[in-house]
C-alpha atoms as a PDB file:
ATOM      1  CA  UNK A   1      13.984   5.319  -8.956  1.00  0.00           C
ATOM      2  CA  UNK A   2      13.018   7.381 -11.955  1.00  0.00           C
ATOM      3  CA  UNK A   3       9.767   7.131 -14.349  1.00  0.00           C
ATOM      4  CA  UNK A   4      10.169   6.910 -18.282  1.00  0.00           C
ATOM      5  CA  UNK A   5       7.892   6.690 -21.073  1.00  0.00           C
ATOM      6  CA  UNK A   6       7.894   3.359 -21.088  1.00  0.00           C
ATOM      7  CA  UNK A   7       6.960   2.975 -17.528  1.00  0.00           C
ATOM      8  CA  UNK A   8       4.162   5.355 -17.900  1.00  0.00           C
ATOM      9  CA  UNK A   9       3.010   3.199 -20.884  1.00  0.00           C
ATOM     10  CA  UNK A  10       2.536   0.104 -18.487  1.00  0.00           C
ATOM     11  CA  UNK A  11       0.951   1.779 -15.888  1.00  0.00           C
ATOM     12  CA  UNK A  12      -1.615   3.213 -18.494  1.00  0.00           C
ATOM     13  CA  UNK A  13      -1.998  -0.583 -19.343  1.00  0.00           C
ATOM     14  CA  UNK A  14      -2.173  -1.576 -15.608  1.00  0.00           C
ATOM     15  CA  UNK A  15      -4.861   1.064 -14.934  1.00  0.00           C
ATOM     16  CA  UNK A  16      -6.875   0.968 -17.551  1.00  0.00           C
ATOM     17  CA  UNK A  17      -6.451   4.860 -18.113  1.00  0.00           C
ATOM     18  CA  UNK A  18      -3.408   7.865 -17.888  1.00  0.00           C
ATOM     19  CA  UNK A  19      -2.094   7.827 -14.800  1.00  0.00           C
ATOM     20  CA  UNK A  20      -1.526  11.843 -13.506  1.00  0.00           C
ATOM     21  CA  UNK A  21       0.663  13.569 -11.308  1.00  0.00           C
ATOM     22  CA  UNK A  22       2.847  10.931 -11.484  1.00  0.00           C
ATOM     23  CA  UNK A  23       6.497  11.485 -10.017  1.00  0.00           C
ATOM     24  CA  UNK A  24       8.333   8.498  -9.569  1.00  0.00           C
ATOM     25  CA  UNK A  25       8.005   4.897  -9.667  1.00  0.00           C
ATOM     26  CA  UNK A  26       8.420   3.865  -5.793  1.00  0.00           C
ATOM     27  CA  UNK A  27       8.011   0.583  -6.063  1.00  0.00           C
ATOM     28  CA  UNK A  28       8.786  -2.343  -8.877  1.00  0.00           C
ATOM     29  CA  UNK A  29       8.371  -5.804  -8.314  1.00  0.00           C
ATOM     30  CA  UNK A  30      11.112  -8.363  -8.447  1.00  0.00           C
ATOM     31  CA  UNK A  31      10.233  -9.393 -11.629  1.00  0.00           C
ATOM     32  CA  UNK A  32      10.122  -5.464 -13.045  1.00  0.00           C
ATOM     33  CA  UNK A  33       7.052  -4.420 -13.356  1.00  0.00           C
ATOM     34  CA  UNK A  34       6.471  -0.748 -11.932  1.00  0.00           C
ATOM     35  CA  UNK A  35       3.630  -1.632  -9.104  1.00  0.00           C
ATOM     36  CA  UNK A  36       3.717   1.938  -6.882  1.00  0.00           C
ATOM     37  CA  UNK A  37       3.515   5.382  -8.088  1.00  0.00           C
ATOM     38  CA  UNK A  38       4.536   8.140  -6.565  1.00  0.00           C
ATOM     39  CA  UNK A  39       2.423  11.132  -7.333  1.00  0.00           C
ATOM     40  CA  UNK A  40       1.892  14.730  -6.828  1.00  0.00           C
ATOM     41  CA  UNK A  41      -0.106  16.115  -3.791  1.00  0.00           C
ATOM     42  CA  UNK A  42      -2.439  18.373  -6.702  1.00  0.00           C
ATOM     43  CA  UNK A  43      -2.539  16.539 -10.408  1.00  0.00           C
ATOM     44  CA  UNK A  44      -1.976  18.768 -13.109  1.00  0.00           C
ATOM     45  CA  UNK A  45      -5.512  20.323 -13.168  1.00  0.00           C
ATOM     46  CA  UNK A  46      -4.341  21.168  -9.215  1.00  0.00           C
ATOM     47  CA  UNK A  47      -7.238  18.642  -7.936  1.00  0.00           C
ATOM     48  CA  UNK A  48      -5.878  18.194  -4.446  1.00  0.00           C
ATOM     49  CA  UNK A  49      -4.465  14.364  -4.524  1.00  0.00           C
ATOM     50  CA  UNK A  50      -3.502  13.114  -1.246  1.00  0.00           C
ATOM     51  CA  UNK A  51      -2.624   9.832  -1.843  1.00  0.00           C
ATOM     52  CA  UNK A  52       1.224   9.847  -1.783  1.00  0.00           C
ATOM     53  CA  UNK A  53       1.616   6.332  -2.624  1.00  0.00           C
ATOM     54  CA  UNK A  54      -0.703   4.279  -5.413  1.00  0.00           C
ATOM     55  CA  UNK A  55      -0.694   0.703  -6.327  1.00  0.00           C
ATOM     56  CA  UNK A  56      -0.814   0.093 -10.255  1.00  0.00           C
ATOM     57  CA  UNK A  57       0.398  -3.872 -10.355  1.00  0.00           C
ATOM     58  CA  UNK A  58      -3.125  -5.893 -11.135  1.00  0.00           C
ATOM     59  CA  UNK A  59      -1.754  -8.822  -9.167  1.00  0.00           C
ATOM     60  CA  UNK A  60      -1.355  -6.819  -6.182  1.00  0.00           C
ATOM     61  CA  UNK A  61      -4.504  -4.457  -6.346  1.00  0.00           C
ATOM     62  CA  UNK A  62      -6.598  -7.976  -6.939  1.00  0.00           C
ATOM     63  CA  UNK A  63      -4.746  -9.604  -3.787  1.00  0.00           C
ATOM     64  CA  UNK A  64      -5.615  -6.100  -1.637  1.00  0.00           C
ATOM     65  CA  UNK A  65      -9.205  -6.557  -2.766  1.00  0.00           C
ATOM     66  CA  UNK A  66      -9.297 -10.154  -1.528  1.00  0.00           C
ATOM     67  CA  UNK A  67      -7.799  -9.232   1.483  1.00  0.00           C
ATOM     68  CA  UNK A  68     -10.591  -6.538   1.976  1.00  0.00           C
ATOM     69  CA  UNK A  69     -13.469  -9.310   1.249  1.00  0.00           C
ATOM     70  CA  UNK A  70     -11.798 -11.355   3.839  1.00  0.00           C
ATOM     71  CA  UNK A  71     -12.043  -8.680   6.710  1.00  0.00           C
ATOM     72  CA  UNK A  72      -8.123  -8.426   6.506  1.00  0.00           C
ATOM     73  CA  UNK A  73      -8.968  -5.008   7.257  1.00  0.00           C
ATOM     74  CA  UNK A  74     -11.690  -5.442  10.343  1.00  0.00           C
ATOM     75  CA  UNK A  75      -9.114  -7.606  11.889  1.00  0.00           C
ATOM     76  CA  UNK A  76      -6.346  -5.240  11.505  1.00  0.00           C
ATOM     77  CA  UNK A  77      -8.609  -2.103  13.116  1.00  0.00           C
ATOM     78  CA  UNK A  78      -9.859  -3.939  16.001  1.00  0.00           C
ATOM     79  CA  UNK A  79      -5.990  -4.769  16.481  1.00  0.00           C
ATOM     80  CA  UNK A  80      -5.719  -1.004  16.560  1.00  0.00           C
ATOM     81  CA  UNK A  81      -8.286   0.049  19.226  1.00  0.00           C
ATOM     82  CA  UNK A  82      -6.451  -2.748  21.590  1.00  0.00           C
ATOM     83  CA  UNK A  83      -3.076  -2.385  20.994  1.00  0.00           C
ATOM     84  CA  UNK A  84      -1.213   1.084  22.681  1.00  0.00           C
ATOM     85  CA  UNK A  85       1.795   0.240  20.470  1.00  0.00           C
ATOM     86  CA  UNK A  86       0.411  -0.539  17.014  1.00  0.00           C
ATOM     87  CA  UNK A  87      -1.563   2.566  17.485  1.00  0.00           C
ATOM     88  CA  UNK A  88       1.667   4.303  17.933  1.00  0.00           C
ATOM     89  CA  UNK A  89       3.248   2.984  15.303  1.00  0.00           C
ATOM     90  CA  UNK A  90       0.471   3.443  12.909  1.00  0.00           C
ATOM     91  CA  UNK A  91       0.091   7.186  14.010  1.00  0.00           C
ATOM     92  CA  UNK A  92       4.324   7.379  13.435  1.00  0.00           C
ATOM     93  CA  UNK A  93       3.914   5.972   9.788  1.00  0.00           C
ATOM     94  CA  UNK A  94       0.696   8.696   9.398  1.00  0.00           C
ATOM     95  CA  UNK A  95       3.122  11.507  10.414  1.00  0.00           C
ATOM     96  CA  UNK A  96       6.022  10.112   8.250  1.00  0.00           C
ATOM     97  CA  UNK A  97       3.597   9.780   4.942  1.00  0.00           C
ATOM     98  CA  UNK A  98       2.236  13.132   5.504  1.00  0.00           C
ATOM     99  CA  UNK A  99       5.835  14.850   5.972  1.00  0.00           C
ATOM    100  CA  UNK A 100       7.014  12.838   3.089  1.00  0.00           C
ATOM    101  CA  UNK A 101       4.107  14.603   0.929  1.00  0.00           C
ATOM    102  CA  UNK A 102       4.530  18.234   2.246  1.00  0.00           C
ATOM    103  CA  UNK A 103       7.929  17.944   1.070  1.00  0.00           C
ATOM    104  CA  UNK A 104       6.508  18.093  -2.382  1.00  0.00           C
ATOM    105  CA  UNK A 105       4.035  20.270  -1.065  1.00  0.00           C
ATOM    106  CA  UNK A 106       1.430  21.160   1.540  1.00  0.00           C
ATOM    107  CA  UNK A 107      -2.053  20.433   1.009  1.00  0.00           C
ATOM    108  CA  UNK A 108      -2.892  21.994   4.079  1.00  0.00           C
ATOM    109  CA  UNK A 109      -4.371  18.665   5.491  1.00  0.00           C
ATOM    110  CA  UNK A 110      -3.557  16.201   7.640  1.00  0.00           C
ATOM    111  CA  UNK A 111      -5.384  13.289   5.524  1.00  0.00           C
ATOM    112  CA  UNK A 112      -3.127  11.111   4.611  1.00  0.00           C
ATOM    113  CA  UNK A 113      -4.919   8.106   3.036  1.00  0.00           C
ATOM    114  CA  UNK A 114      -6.211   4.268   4.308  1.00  0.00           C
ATOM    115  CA  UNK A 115      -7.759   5.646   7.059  1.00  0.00           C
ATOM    116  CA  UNK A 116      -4.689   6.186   9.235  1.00  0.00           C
ATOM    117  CA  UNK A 117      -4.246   7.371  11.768  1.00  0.00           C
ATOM    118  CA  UNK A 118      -7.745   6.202  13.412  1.00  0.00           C
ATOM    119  CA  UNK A 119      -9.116   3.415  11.080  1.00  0.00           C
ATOM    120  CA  UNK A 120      -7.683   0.629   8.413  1.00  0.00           C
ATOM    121  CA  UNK A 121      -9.914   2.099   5.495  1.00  0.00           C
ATOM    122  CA  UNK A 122      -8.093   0.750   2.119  1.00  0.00           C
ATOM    123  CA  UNK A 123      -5.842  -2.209   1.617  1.00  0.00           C
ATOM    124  CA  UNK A 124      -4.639  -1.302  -1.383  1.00  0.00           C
ATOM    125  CA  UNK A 125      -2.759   1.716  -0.169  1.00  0.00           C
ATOM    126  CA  UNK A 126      -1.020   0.134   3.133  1.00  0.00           C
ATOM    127  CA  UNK A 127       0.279  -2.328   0.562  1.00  0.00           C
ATOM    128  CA  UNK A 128       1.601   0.621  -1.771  1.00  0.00           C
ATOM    129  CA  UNK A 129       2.425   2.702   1.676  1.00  0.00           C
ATOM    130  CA  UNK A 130       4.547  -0.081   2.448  1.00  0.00           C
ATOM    131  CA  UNK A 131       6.460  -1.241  -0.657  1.00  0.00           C
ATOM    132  CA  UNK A 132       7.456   2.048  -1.338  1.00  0.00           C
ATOM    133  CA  UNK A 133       8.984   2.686   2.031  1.00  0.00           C
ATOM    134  CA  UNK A 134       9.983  -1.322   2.537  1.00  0.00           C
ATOM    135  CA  UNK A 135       9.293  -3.616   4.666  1.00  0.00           C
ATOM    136  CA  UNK A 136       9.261  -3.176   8.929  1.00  0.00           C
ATOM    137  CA  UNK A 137       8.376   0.423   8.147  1.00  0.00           C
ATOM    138  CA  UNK A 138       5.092   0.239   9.668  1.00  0.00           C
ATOM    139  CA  UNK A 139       3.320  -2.957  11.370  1.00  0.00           C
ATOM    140  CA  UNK A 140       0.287  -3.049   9.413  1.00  0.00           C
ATOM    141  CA  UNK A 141       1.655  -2.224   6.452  1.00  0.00           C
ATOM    142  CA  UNK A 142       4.160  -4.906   6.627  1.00  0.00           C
ATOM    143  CA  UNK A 143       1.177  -7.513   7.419  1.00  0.00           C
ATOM    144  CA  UNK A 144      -0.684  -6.125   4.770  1.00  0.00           C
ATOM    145  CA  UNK A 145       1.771  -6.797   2.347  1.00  0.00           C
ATOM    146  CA  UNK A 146       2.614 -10.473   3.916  1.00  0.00           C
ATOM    147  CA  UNK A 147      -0.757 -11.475   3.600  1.00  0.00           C
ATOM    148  CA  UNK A 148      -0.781 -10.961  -0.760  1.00  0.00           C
ATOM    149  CA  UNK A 149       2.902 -12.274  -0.109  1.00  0.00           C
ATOM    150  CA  UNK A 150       1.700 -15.288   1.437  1.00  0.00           C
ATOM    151  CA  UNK A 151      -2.194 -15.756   0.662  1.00  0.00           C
ATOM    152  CA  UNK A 152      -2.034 -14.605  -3.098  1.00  0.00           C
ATOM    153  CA  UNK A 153       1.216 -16.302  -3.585  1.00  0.00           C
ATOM    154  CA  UNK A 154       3.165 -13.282  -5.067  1.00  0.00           C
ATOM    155  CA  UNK A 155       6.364 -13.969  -3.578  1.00  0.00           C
ATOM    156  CA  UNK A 156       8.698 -13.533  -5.931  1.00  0.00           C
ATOM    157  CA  UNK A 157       6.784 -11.854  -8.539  1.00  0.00           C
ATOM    158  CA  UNK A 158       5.211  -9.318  -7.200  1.00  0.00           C
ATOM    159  CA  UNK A 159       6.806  -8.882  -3.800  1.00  0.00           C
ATOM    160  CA  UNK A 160      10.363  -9.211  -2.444  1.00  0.00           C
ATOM    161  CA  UNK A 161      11.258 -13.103  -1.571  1.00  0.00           C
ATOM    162  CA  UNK A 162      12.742 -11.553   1.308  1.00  0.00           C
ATOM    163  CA  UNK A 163       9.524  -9.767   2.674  1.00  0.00           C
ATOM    164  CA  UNK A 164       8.432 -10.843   6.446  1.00  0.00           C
ATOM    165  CA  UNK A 165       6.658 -13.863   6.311  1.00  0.00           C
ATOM    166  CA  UNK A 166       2.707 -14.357   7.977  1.00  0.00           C
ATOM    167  CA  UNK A 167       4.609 -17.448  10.263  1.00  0.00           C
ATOM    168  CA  UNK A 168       7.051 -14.828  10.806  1.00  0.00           C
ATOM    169  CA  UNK A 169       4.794 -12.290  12.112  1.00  0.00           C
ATOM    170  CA  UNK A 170       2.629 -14.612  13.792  1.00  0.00           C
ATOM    171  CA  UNK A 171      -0.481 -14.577  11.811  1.00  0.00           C
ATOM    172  CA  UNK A 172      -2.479 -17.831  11.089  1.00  0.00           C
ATOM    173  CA  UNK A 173      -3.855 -16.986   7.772  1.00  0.00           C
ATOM    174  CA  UNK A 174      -6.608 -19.738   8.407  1.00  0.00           C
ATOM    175  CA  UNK A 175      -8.427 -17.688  10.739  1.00  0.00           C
ATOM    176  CA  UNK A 176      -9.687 -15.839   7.554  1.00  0.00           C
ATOM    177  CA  UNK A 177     -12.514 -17.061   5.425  1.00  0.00           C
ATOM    178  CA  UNK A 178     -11.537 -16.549   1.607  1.00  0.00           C
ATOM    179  CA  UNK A 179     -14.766 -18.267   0.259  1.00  0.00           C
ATOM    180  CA  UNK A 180     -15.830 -15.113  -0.815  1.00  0.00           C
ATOM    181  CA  UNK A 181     -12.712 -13.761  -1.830  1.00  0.00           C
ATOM    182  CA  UNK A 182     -11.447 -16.027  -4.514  1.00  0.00           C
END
């Protein structure tokens, strides 16, 4: 994917400000809208940016605070402290983002954002995390991104028709409470 002026003029429109450091769109929805950035490890001032991956749609970044209000998050770390292999597989996709952003370059950390490897800290980036690299990259990324699939009803629009399903990865989406959410 590349970025243009025009795409930089929506995302200034979906944030609410200049984005910076951006390199590439990594993500656009089905319907076109750029929804991931890809930025620099240090923005143009060289302010140390780790996050690799950053989601820009409003439809999406709404849906990934819902899902936060909902305990979408809780859920998903007390998943991680039981389960051997999601830990695994959440460490993997930790080691994978952070490679993926020393290629640009090195910050000389090993943060790499949402509170991997150890915690589920921030919706919003598994969601970007996940888009941009597509979809069985990483469990909880791929729930993440069912969940505003399934519970914000963005299929289609904002994500790929095709993504994995919350039936499909056996979550009940009713054992959430969204009273507080909507």
């Amino acid at each position: 994917m590349t970025v243009n002026d025009a795409d930089l003029s929506i995302v200034s429109k979906q944030l609410g400000r200049e984005p910076r450091g951006v390199l590439d769109i990594a993500f656009r929805t089905p319907d076109g809208q750029p929804a991931v950035i890809k930025t620099a490890p240090k923005l143009p001032d060289g302010t140390p940016f780790p996050t690799l991956y950053y989601l820009t749609d409003p439809r999406l970044t709404a849906e990934a605070s819902r899902l936060e209000v909902a305990h979408v998050m809780k859920w998903m770390e007390g998943r991680l402290a039981q389960d051997e292999a999601l830990a695994a597989d959440y460490l993997a996709a930790h080691e994978h983002f952070l490679a993926k952003r020393n290629e640009i370059e090195d910050l000389g950390t090993t943060f790499s954002g949402g509170g991997m490897p150890d915690r589920v800290k921030c919706l919003h980036v598994l969601i970007a995390y996940a888009l941009a690299e597509g979809p069985q990259h990483f469990r909880l990324g791929t729930e993440a991104v069912a969940f505003a699939a399934d519970h914000g009803k963005l299929r289609g629009t904002a994500i790929p028709q095709d993504w994995p399903t919350l039936e499909e990865l056996g979550i009940d989406l009713q054992q959430f409470d969204f009273s507080n959410a909507e």
